[in-house]
N, C-alpha and C. Protein backbone atom coordinates (compact mmCIF):
# COMPACT_ATOMS: atom_id res chain seq x y z
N UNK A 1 0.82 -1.20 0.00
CA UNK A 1 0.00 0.00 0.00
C UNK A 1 0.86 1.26 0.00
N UNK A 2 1.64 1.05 0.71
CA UNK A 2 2.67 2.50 0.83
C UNK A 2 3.41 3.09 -0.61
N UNK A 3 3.63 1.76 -1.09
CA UNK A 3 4.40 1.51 -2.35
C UNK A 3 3.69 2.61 -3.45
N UNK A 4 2.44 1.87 -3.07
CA UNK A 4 1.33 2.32 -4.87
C UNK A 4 0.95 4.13 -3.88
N UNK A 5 1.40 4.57 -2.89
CA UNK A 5 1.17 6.10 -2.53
C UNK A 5 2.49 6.62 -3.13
N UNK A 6 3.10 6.30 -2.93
CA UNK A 6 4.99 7.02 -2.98
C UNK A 6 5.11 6.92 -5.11
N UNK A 7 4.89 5.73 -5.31
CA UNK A 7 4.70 5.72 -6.81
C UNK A 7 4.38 6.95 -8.04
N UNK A 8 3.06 7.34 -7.37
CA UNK A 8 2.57 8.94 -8.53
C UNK A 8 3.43 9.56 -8.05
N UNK A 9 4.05 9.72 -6.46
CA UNK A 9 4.73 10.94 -6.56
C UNK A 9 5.93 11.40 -7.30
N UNK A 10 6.59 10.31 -8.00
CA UNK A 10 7.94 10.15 -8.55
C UNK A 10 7.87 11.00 -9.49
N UNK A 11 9.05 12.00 -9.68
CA UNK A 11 8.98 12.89 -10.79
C UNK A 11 10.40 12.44 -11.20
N UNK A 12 10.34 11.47 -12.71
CA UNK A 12 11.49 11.07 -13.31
C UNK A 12 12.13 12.18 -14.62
N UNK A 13 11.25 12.94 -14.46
CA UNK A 13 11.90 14.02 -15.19
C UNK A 13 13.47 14.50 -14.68
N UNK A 14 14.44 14.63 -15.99
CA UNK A 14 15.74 14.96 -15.65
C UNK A 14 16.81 13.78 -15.17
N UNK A 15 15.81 12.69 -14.88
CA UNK A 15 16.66 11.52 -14.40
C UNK A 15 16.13 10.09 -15.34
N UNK A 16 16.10 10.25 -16.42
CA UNK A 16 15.36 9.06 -17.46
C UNK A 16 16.77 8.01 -17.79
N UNK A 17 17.34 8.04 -17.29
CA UNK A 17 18.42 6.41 -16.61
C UNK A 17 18.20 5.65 -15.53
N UNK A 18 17.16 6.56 -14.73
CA UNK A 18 17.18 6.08 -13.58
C UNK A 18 15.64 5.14 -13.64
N UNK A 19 14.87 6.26 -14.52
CA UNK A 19 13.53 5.32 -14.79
C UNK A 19 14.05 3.96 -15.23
N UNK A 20 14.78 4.03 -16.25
CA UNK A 20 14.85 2.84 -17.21
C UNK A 20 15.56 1.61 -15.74
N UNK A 21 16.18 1.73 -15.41
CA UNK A 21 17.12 1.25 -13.82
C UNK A 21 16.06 0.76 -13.41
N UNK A 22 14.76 1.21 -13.17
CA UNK A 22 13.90 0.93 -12.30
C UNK A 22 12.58 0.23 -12.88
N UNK A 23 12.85 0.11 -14.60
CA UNK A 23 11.59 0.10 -14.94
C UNK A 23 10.79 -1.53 -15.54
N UNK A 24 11.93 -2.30 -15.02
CA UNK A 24 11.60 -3.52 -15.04
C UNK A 24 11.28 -4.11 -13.93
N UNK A 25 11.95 -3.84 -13.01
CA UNK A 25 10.93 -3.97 -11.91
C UNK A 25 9.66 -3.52 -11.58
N UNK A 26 9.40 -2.57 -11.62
CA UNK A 26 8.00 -1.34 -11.58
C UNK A 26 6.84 -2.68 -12.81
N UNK A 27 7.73 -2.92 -13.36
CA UNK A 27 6.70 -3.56 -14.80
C UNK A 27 6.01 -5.27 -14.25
N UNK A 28 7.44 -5.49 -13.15
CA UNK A 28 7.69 -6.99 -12.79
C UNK A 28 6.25 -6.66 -11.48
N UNK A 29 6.05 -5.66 -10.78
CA UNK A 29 5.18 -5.51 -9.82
C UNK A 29 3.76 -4.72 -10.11
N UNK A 30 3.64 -4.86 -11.41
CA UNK A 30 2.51 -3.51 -11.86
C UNK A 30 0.99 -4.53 -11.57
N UNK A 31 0.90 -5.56 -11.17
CA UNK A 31 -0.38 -6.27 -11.27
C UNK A 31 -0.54 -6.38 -9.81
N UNK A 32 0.17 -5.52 -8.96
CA UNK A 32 0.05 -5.94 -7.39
C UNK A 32 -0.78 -4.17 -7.50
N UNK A 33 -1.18 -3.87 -8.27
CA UNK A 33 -1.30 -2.00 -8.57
C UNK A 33 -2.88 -2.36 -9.62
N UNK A 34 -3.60 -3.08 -9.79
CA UNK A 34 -3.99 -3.08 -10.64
C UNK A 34 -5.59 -2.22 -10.21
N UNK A 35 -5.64 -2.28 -9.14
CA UNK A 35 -6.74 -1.61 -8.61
C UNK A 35 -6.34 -0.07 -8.20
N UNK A 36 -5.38 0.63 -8.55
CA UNK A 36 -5.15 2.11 -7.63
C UNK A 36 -4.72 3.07 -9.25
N UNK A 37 -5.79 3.54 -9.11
CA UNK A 37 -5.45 4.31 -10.60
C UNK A 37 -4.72 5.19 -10.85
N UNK A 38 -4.22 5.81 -9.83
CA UNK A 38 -3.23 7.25 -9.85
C UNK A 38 -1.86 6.31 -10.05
N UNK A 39 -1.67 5.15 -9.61
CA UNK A 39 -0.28 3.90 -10.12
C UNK A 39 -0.45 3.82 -11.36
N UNK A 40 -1.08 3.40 -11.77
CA UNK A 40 -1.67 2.64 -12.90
C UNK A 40 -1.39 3.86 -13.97
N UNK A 41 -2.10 5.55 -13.88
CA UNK A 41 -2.05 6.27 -14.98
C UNK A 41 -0.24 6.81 -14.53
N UNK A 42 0.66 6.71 -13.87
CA UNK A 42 1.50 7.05 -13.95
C UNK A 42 2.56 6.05 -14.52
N UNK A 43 2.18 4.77 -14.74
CA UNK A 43 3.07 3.56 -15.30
C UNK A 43 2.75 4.08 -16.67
N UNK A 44 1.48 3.79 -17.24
CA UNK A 44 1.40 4.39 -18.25
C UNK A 44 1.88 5.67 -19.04
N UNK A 45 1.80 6.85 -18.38
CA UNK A 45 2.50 7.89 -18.36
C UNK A 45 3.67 8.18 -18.83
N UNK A 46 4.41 7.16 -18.22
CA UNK A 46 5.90 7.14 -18.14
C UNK A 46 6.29 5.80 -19.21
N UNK A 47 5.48 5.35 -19.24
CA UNK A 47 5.65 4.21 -20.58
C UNK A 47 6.75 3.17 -19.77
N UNK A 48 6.27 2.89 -18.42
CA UNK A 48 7.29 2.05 -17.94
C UNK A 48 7.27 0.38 -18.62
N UNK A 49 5.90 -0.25 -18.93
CA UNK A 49 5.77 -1.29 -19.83
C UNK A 49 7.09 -1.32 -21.13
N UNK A 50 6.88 -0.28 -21.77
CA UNK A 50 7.92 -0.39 -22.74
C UNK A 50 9.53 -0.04 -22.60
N UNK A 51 9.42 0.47 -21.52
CA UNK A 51 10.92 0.93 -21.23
C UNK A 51 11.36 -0.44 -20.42
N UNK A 52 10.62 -1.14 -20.17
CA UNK A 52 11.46 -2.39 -18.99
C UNK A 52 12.06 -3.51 -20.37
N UNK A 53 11.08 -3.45 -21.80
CA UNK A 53 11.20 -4.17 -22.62
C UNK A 53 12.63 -4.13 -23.52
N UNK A 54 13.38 -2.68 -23.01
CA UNK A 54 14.45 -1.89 -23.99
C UNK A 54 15.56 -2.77 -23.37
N UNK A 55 16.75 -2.70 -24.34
CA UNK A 55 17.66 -3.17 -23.82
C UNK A 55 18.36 -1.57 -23.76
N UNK A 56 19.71 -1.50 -23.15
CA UNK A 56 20.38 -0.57 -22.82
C UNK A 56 20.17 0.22 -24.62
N UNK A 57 20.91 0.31 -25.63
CA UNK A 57 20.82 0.71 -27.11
C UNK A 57 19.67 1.29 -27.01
N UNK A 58 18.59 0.31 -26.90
CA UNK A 58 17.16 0.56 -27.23
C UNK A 58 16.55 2.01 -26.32
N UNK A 59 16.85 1.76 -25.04
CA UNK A 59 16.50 3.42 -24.07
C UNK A 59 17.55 4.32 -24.66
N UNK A 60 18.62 4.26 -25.05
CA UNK A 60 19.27 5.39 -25.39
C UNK A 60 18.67 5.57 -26.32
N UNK A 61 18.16 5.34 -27.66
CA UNK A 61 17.51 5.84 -29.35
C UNK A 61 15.94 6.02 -28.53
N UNK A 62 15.51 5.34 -27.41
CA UNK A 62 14.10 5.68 -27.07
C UNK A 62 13.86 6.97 -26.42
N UNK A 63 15.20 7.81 -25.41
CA UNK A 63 15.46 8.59 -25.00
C UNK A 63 15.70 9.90 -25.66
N UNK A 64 16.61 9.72 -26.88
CA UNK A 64 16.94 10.27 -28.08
C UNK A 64 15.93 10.94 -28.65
N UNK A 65 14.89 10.24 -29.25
CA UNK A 65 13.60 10.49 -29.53
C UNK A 65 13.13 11.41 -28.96
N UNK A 66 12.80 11.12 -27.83
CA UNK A 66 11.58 11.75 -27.20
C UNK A 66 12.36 13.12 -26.81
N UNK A 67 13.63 13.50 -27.03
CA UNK A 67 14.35 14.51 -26.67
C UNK A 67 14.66 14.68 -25.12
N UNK A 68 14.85 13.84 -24.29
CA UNK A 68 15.21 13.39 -23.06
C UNK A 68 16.75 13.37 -22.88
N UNK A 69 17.59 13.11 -23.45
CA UNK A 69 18.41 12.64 -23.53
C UNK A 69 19.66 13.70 -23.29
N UNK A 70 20.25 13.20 -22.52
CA UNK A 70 21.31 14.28 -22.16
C UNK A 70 22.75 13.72 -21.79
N UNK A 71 23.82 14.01 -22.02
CA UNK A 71 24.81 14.01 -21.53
C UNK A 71 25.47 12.89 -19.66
N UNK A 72 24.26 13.20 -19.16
CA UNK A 72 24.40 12.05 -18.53
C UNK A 72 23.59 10.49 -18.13
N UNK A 73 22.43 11.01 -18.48
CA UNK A 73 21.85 9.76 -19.18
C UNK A 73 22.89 8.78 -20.36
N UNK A 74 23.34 9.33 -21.42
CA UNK A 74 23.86 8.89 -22.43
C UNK A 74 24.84 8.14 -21.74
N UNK A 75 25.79 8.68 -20.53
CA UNK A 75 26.80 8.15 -20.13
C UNK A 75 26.75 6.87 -19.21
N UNK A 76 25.62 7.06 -18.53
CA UNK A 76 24.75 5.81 -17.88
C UNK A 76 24.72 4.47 -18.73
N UNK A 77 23.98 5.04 -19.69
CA UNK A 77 23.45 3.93 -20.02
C UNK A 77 24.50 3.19 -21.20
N UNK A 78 25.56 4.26 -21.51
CA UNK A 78 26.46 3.61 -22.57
C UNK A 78 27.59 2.47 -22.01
N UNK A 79 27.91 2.77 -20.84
CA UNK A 79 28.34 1.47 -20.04
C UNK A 79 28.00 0.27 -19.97
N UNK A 80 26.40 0.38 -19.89
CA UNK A 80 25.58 -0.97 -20.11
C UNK A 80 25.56 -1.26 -21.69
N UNK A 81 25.12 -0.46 -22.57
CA UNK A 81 25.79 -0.86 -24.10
C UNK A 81 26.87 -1.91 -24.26
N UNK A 82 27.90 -1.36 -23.93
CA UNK A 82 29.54 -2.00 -23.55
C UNK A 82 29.20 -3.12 -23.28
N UNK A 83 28.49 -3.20 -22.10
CA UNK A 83 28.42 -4.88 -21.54
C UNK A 83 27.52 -5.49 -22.30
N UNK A 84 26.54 -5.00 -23.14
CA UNK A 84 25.93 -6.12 -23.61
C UNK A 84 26.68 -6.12 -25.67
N UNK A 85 27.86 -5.59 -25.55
CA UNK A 85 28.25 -6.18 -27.09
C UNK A 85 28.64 -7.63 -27.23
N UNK A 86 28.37 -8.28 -27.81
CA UNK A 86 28.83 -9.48 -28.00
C UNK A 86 29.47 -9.78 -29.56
N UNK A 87 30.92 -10.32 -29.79
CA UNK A 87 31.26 -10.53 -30.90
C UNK A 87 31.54 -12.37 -31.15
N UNK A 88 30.74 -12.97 -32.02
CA UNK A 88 31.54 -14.07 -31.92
C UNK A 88 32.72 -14.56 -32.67
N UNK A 89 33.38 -15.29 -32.50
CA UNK A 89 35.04 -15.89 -33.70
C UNK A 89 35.80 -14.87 -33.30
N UNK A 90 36.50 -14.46 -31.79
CA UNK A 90 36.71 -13.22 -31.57
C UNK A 90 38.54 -14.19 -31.43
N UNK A 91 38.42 -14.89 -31.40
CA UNK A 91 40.43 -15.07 -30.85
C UNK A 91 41.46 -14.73 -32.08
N UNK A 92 40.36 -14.71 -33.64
CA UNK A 92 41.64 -14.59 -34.58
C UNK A 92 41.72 -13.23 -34.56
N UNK A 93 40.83 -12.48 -33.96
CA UNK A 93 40.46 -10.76 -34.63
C UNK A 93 40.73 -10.01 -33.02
N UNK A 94 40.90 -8.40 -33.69
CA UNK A 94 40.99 -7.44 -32.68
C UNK A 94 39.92 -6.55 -33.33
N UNK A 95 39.14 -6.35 -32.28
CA UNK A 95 37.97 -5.38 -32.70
C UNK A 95 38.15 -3.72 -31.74
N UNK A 96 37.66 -3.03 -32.85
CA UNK A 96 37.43 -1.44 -32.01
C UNK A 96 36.14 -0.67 -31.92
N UNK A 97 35.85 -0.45 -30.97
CA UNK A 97 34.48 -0.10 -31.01
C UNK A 97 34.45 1.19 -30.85
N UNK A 98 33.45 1.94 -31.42
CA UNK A 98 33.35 3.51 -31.13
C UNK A 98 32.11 4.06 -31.05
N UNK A 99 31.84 4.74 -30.43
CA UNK A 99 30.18 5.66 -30.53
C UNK A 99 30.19 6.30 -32.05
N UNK A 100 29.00 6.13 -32.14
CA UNK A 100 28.40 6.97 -33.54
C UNK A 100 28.66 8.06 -33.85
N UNK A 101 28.74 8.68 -34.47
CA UNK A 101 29.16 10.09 -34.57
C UNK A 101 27.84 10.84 -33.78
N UNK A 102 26.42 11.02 -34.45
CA UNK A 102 25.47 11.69 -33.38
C UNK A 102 25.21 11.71 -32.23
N UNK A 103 25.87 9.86 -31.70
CA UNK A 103 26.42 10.31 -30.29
C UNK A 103 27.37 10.82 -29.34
N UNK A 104 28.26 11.43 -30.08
CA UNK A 104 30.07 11.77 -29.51
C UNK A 104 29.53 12.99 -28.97
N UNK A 105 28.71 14.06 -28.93
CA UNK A 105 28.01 14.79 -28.60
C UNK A 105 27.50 14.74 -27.10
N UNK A 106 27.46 13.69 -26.68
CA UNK A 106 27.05 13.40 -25.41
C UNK A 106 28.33 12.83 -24.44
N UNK A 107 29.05 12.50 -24.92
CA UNK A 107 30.56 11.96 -24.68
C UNK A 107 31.32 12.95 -24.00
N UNK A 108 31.40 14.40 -24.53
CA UNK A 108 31.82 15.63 -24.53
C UNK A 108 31.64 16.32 -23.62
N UNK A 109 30.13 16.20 -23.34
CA UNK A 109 29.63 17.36 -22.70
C UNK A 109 29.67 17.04 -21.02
């Protein structure tokens, strides 16, 4: 009960790394909420359903979008990028990886 009060109050504005951090869980507990509507229109709101579905890549271009996206979000979540590259036939080769050019912009700042 305390949970689904403290919930609407969350203002994830300015901190949309931290939603995404949080938003698979929030998604993993949203049917214990299914009766309290001020939970319910703020999951929605915040599009936490689809943000728990993103992989790290996916919230950064979802973030991008929506014009959210800033300099330290980008840096958040590009760490987790990193960890989820996977190359396979990797012992004959040396690989280099680099941010995109539209993202070096966030790198910088």
């Amino acid at each position: 009960e305390m949970a689904g009060k403290i919930i609407p109050t969350i203002d994830p504005t300015g901190e949309p790394y931290l939603l995404y951090e949080s938003a698979s869980m929030l998604d993993n507990v949203s049917y214990k909420f299914n009766r309290n509507k001020d939970v319910q229109y703020w999951l929605e709101k915040h599009k936490i359903s689809t943000l728990a579905r993103l992989n790290a890549e996916g919230a950064i271009k979802y973030f991008d979008e929506k014009g959210e996206l800033d300099s330290r979000c980008f840096k958040a979540l590009e760490v987790k990028c990193r960890e989820q590259i996977q190359i396979i036939n990797r012992e004959l080769y040396t690989f280099k990886v680099q941010v995109k050019p539209e993202y070096r912009k966030y790198m910088t700042e």
